[in-house]
N, C-alpha and C. Protein backbone atom coordinates (compact mmCIF):
# COMPACT_ATOMS: atom_id res chain seq x y z
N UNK A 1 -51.16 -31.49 78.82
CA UNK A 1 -50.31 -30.60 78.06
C UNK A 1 -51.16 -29.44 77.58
N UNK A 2 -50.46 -28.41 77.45
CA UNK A 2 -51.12 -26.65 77.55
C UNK A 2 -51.47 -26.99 75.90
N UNK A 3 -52.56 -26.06 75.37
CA UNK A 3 -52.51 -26.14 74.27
C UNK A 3 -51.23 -25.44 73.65
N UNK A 4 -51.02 -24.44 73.82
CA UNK A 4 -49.46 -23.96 73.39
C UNK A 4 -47.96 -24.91 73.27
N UNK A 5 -47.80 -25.65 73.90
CA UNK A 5 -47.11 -26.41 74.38
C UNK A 5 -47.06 -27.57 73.28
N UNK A 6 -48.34 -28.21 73.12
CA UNK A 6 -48.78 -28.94 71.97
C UNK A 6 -48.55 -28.19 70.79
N UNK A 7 -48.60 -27.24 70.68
CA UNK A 7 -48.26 -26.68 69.31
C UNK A 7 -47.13 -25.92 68.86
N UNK A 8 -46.05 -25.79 70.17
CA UNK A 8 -44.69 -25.73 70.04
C UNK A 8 -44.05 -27.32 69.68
N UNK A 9 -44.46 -28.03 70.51
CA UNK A 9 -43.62 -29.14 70.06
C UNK A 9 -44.20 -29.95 68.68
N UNK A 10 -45.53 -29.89 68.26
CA UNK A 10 -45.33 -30.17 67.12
C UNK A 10 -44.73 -29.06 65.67
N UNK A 11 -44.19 -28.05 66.02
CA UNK A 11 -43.63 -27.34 65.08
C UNK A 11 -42.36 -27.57 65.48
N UNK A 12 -41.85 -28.26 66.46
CA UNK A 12 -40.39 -28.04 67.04
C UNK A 12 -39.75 -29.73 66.11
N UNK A 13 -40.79 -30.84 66.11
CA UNK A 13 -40.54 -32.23 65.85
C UNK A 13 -40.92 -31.72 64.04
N UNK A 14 -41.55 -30.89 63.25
CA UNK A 14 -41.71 -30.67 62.29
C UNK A 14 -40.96 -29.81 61.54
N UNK A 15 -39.83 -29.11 62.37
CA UNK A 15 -38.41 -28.30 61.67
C UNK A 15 -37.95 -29.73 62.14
N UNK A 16 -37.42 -30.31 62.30
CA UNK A 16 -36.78 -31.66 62.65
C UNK A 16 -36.29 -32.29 62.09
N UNK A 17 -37.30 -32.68 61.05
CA UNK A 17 -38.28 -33.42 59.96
C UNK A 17 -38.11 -32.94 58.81
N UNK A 18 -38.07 -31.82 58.58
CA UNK A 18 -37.61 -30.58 57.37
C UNK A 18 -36.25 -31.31 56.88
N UNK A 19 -36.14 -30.98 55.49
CA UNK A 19 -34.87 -30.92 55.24
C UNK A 19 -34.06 -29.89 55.05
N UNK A 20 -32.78 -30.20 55.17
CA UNK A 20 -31.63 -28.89 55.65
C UNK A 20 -31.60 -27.96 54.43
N UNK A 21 -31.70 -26.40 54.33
CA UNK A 21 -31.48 -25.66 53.40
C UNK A 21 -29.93 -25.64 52.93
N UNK A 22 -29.81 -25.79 51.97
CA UNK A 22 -28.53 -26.07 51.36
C UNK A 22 -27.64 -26.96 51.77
N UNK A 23 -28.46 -28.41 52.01
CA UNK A 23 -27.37 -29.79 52.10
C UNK A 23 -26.97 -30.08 50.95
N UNK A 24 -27.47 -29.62 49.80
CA UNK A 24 -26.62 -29.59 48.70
C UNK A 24 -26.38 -28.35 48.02
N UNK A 25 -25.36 -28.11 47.77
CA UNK A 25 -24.82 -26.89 46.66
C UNK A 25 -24.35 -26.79 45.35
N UNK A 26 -24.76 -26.34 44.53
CA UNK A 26 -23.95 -26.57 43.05
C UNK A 26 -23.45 -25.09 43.06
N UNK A 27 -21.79 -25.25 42.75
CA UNK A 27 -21.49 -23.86 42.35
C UNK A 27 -20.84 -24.20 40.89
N UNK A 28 -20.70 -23.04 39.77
CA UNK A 28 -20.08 -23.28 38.65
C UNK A 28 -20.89 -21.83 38.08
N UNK A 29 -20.75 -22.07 36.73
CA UNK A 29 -20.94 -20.94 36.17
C UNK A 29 -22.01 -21.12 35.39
N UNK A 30 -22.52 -20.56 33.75
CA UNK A 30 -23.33 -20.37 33.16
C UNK A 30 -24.68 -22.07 33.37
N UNK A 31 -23.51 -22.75 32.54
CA UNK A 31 -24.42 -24.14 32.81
C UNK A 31 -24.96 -24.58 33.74
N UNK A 32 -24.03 -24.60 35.24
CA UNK A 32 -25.47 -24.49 36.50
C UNK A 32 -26.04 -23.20 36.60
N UNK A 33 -25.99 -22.40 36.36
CA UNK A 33 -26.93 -21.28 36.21
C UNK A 33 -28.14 -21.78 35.70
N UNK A 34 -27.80 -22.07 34.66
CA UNK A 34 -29.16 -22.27 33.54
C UNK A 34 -29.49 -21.44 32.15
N UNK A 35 -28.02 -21.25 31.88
CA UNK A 35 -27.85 -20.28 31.12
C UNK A 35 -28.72 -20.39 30.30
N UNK A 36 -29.71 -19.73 29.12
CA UNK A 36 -30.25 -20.02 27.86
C UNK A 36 -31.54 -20.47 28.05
N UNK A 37 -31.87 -21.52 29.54
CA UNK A 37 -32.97 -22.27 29.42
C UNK A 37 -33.84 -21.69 30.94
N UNK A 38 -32.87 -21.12 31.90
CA UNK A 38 -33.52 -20.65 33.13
C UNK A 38 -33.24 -21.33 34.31
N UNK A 39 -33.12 -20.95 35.13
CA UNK A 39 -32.86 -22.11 36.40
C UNK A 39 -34.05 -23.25 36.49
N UNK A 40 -35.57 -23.08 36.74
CA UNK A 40 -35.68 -24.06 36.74
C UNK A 40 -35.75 -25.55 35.99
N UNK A 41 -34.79 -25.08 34.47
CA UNK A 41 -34.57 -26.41 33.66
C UNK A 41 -33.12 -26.59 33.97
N UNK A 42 -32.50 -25.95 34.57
CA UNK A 42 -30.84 -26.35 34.87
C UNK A 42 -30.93 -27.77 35.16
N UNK A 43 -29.71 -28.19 35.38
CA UNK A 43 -29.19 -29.59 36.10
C UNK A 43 -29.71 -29.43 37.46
N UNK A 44 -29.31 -28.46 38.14
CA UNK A 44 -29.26 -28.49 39.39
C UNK A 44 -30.97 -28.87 40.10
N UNK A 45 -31.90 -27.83 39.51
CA UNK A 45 -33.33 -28.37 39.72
C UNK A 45 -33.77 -29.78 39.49
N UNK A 46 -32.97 -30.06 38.23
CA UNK A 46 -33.53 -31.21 38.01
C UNK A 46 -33.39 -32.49 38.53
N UNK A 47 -31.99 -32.39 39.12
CA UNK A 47 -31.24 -33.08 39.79
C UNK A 47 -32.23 -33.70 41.52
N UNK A 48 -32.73 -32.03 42.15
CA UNK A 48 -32.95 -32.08 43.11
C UNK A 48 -34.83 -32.48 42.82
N UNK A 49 -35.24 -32.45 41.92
CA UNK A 49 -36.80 -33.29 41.29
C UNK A 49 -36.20 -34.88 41.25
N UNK A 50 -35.01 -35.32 40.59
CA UNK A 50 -35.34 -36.32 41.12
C UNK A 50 -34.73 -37.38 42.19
N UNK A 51 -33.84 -36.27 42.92
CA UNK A 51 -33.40 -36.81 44.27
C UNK A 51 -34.88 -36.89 45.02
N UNK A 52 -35.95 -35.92 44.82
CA UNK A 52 -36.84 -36.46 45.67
C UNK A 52 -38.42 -37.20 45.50
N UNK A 53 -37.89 -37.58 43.84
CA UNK A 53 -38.73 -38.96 43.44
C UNK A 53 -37.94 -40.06 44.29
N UNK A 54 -36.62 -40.27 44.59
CA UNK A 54 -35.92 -41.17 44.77
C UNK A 54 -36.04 -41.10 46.57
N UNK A 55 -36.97 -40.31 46.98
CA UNK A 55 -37.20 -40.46 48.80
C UNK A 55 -36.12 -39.90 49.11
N UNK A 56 -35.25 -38.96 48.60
CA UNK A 56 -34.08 -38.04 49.30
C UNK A 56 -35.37 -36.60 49.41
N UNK A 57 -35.29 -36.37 50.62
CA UNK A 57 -35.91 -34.69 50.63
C UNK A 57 -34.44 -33.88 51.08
N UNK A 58 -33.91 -33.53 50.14
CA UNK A 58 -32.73 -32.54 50.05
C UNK A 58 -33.45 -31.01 49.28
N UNK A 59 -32.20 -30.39 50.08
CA UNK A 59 -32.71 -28.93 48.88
C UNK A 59 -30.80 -29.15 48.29
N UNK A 60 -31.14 -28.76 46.82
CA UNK A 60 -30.11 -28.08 46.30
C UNK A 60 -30.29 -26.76 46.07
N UNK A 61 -29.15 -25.53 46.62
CA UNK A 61 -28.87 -24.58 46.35
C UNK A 61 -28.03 -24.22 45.25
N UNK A 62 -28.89 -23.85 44.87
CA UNK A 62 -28.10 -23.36 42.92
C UNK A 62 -27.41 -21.78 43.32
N UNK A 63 -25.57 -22.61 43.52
CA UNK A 63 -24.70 -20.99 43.55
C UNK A 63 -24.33 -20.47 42.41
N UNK A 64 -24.51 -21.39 40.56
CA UNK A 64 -24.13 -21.26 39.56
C UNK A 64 -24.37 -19.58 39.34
N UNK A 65 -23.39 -18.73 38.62
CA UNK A 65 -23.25 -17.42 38.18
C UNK A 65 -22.79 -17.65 36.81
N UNK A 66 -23.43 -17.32 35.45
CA UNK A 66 -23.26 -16.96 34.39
C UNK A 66 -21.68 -15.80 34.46
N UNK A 67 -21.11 -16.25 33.00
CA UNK A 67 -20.08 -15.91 33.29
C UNK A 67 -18.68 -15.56 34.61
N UNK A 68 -19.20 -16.44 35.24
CA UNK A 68 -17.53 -16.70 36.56
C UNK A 68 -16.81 -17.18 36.31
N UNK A 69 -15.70 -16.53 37.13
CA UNK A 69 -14.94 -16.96 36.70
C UNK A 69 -14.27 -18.01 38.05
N UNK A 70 -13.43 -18.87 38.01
CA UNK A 70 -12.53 -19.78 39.12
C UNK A 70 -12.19 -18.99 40.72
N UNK A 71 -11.51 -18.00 40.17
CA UNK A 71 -11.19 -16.50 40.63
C UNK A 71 -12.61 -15.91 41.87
N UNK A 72 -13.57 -15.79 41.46
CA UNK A 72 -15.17 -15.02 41.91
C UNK A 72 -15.51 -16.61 42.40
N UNK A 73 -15.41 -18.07 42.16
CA UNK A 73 -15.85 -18.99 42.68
C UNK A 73 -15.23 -18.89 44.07
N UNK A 74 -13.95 -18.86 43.79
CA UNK A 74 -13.47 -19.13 45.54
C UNK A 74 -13.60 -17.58 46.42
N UNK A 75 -13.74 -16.52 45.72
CA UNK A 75 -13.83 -15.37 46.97
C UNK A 75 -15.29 -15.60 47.36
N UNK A 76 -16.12 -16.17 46.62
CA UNK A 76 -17.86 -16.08 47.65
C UNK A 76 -17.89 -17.59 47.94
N UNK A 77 -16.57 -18.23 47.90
CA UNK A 77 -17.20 -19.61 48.23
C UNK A 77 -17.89 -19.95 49.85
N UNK A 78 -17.61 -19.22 51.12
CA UNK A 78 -17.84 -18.79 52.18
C UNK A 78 -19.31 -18.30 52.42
N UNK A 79 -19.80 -17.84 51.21
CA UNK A 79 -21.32 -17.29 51.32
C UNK A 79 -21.78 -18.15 50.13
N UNK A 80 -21.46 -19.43 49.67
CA UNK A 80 -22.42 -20.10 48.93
C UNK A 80 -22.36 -20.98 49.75
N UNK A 81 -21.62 -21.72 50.39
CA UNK A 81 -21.48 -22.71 51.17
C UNK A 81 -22.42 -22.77 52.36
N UNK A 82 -23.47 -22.75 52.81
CA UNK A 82 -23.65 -22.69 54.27
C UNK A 82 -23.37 -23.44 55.20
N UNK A 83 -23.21 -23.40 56.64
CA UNK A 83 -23.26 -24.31 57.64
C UNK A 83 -24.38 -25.17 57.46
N UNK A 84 -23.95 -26.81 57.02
CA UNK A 84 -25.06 -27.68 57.56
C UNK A 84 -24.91 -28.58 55.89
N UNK A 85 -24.04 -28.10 54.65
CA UNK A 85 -24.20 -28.49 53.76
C UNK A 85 -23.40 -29.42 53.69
N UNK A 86 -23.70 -30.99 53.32
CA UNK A 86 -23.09 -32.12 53.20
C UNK A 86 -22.29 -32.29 51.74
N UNK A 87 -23.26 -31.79 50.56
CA UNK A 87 -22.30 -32.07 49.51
C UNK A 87 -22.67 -31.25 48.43
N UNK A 88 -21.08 -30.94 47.72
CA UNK A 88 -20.67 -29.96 46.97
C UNK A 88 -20.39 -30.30 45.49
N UNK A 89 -21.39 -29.42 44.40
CA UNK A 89 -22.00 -30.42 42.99
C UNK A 89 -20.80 -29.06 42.19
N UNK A 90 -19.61 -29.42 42.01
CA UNK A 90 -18.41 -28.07 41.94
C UNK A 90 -18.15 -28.70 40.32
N UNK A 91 -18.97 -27.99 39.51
CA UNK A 91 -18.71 -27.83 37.90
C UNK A 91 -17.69 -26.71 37.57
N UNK A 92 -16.27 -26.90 37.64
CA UNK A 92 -15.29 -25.91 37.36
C UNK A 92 -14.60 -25.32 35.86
N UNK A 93 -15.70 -26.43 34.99
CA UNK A 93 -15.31 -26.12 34.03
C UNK A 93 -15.69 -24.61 33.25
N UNK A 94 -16.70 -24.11 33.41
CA UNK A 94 -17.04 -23.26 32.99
C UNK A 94 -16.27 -21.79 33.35
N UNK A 95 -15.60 -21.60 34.80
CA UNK A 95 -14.77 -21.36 35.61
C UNK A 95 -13.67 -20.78 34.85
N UNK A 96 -13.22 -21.92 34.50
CA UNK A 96 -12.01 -22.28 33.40
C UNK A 96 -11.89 -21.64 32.25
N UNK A 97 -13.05 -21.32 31.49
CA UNK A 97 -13.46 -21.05 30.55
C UNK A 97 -13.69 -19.73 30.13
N UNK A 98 -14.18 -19.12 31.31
CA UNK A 98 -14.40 -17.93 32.15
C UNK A 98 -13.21 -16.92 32.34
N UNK A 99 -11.92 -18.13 33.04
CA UNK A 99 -10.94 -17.36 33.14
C UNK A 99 -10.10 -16.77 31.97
N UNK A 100 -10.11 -18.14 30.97
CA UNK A 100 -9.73 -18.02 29.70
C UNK A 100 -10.15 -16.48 28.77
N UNK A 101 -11.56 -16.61 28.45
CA UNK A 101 -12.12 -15.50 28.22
C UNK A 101 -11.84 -14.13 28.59
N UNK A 102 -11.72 -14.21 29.95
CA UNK A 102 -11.57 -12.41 31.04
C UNK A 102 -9.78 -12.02 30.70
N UNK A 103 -9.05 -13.31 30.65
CA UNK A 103 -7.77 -13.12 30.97
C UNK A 103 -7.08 -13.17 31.75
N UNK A 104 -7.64 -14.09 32.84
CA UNK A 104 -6.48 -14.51 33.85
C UNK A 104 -5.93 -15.35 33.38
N UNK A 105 -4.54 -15.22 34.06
CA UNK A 105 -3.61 -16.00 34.29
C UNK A 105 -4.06 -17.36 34.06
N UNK A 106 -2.93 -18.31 33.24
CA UNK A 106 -3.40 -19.69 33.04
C UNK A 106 -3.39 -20.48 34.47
N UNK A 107 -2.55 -20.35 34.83
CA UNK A 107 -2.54 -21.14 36.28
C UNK A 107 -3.19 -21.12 38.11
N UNK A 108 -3.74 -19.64 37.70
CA UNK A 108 -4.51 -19.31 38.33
C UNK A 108 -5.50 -20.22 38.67
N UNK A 109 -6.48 -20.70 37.50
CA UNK A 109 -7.37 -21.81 37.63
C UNK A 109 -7.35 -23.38 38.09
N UNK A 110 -6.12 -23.78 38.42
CA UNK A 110 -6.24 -24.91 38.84
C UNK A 110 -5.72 -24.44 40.51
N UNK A 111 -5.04 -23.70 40.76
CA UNK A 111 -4.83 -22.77 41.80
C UNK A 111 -5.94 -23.07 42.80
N UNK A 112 -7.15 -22.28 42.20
CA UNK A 112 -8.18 -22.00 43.02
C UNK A 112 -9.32 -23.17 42.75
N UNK A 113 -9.01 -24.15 42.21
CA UNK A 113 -9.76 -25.33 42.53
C UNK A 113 -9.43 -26.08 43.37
N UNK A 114 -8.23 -26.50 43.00
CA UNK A 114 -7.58 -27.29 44.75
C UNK A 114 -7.67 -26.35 46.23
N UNK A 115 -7.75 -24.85 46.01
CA UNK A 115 -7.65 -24.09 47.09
C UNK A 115 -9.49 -24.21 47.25
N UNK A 116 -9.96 -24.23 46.59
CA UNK A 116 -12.06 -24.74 47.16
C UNK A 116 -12.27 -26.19 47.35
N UNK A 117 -11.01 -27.06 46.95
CA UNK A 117 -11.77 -28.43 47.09
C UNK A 117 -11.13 -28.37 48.73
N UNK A 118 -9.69 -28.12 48.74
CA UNK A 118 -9.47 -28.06 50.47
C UNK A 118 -9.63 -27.18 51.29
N UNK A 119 -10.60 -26.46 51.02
CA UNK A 119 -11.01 -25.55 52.09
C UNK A 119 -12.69 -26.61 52.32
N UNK A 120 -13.25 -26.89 51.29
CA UNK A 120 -14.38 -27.70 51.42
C UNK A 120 -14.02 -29.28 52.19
N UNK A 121 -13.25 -29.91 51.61
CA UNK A 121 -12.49 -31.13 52.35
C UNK A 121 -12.25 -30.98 53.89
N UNK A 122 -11.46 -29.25 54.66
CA UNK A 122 -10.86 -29.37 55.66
C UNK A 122 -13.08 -29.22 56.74
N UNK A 123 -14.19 -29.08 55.84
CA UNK A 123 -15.13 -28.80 56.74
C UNK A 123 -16.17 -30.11 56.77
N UNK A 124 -15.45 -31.20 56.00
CA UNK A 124 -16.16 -32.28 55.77
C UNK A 124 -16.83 -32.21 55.01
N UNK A 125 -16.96 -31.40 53.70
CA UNK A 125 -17.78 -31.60 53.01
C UNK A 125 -17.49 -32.48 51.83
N UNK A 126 -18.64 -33.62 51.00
CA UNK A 126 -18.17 -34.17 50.16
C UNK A 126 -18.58 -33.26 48.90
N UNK A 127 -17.22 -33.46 47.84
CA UNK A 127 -16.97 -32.67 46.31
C UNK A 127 -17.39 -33.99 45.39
N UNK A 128 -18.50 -33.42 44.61
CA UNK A 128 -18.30 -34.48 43.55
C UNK A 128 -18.45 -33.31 42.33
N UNK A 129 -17.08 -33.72 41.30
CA UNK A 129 -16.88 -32.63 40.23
C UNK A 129 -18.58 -33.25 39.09
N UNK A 130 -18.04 -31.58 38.66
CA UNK A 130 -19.31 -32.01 37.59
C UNK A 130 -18.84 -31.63 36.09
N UNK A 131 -19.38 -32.41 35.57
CA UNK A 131 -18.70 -32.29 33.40
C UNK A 131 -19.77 -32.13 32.84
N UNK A 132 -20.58 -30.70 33.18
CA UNK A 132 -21.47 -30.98 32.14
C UNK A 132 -21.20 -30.82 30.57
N UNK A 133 -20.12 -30.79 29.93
CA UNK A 133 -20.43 -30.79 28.13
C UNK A 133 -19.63 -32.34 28.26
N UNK A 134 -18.79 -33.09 29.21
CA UNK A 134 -18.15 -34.19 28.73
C UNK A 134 -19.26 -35.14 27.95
N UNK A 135 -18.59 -35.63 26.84
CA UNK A 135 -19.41 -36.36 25.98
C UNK A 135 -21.09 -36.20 26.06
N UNK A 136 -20.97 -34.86 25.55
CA UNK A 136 -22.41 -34.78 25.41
C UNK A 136 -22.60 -34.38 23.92
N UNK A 137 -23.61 -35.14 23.30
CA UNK A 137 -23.90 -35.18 21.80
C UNK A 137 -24.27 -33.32 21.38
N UNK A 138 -24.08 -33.12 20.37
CA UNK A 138 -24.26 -31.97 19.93
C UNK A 138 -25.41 -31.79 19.77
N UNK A 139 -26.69 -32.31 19.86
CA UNK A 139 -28.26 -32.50 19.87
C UNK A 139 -28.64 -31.89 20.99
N UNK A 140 -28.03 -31.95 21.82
CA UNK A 140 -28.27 -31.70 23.69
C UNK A 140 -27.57 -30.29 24.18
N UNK A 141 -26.75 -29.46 23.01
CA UNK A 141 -26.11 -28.49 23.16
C UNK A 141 -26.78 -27.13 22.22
N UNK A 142 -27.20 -26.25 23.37
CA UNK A 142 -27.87 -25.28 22.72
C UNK A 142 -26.52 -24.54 21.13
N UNK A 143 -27.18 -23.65 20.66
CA UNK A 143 -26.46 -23.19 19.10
C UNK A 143 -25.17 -22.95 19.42
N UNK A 144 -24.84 -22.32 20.51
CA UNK A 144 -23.21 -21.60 21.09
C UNK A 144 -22.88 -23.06 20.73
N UNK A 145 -23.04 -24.01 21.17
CA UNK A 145 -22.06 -25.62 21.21
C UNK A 145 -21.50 -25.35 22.83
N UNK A 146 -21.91 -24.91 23.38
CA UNK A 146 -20.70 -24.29 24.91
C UNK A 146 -22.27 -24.39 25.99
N UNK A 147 -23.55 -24.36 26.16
CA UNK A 147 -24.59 -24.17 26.70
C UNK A 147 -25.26 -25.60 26.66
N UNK A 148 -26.00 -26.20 27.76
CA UNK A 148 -26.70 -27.15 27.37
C UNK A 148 -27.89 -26.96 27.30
N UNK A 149 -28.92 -27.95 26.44
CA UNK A 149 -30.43 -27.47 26.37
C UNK A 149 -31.13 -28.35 27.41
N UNK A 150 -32.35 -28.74 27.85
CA UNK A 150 -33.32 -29.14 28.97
C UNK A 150 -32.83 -30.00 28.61
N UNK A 151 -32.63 -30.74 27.94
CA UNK A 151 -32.80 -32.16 27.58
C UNK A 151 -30.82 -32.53 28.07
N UNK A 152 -30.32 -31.86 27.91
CA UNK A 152 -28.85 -32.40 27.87
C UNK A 152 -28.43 -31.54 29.43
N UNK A 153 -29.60 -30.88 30.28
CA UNK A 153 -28.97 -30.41 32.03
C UNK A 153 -29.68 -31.64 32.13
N UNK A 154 -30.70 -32.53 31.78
CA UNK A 154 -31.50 -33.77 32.00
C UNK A 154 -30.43 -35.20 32.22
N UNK A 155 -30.09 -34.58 31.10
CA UNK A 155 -28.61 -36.27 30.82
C UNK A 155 -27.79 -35.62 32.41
N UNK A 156 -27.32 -34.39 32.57
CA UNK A 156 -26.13 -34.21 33.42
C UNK A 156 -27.18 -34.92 35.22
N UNK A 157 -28.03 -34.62 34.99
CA UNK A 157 -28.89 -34.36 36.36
C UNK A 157 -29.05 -36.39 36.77
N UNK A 158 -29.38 -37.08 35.28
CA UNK A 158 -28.92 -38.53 35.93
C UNK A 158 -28.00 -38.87 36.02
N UNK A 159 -27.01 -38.12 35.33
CA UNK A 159 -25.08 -39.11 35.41
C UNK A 159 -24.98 -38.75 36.79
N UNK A 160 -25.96 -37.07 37.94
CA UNK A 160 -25.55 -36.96 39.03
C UNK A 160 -26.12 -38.03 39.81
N UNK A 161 -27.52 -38.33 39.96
CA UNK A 161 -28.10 -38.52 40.86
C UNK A 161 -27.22 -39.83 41.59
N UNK A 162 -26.99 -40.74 41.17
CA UNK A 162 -26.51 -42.32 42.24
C UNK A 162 -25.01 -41.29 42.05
N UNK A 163 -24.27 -40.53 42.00
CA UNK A 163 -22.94 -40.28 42.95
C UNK A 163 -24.19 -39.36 44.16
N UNK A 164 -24.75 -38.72 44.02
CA UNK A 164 -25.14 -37.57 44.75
C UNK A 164 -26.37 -39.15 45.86
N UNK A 165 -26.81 -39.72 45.88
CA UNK A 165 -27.64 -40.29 46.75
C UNK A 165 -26.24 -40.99 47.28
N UNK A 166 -25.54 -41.48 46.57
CA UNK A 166 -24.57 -42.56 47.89
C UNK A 166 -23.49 -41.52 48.81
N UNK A 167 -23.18 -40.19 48.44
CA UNK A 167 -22.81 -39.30 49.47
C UNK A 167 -23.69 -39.18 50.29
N UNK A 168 -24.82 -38.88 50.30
CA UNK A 168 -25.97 -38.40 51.02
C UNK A 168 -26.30 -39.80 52.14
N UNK A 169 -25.83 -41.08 51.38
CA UNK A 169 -26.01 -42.13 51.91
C UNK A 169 -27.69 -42.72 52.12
N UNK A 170 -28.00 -43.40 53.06
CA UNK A 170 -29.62 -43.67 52.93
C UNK A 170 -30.53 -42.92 53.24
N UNK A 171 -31.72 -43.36 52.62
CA UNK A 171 -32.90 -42.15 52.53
C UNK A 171 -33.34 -42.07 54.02
């Protein structure tokens, strides 16, 4: 074997081997953003630190946008989504919250959640919703009461991890 040859195919068996850019996605608003604390203390980083203590080598792609609204989730859902992504970390609450705020329409928002969960559903992708303020102590919530701090995207990032490894299925 050519030396070239040898060193195509071990870069060819070593993208292989790689894991897929954006097999996971979080879209939502401020809180997967990282509002207050920065992306890399969000849920979503943290989530994907310890999907790969746990022998998952996934990437999560953090689509979270500070202030979005439900509305701006589903027109770029097409360019957060890429080809090849297995599962979808869809925190709509903030969305919601978002819409409330700007002034859309009340019904608008549940509208365009069922219209992203079945457009995501009709490509096989699995949805697992995300709550980040559900029952979360006020200790873990930055001053707004509406933002979480490191410690409380920490709580959201283990309530994800065992739904997010048994979609993903085995390591």
């Amino acid at each position: 074997m050519s030396k070239t040859l040898g060193i195509f195919v071990m870069f060819a068996l070593f993208a292989l081997a790689a894991p897929a850019q954006g097999q996971v996605v979080a879209i939502g608003a401020s809180n997967t953003d990282g509002w207050g604390v920065g992306r890399a203390a969000a849920w979503p980083a943290q989530l994907e630190t310890r999907l790969h203590a746990d022998g998952y080598p996934v990437t999560i792609r953090n689509a979270g946008i500070s202030g979005e609204t439900t509305v701006e989730m589903l027109a770029r859902l097409d360019s957060d989504v890429p080809a090849g992504t297995r599962v979808v970390l869809f925190d709509s609450g903030g969305g919601l919250f978002n819409n409330w705020r700007t002034g859309v329409e009340r019904g608008q928002g549940p509208r365009d959640i069922a219209a992203i969960k079945a457009r995501l559903a009709a490509e096989r992708i699995t949805v697992i919703d995300v709550h980040t303020n559900l029952g979360m102590p006020p200790e873990l919530l930055q001053a707004d009461h509406l933002h979480l701090t490191p410690e409380g995207h920490a709580r959201v990032a283990a309530r994800l991890a065992p739904q997010v490894e048994a979609a993903l299925g085995r390591k």
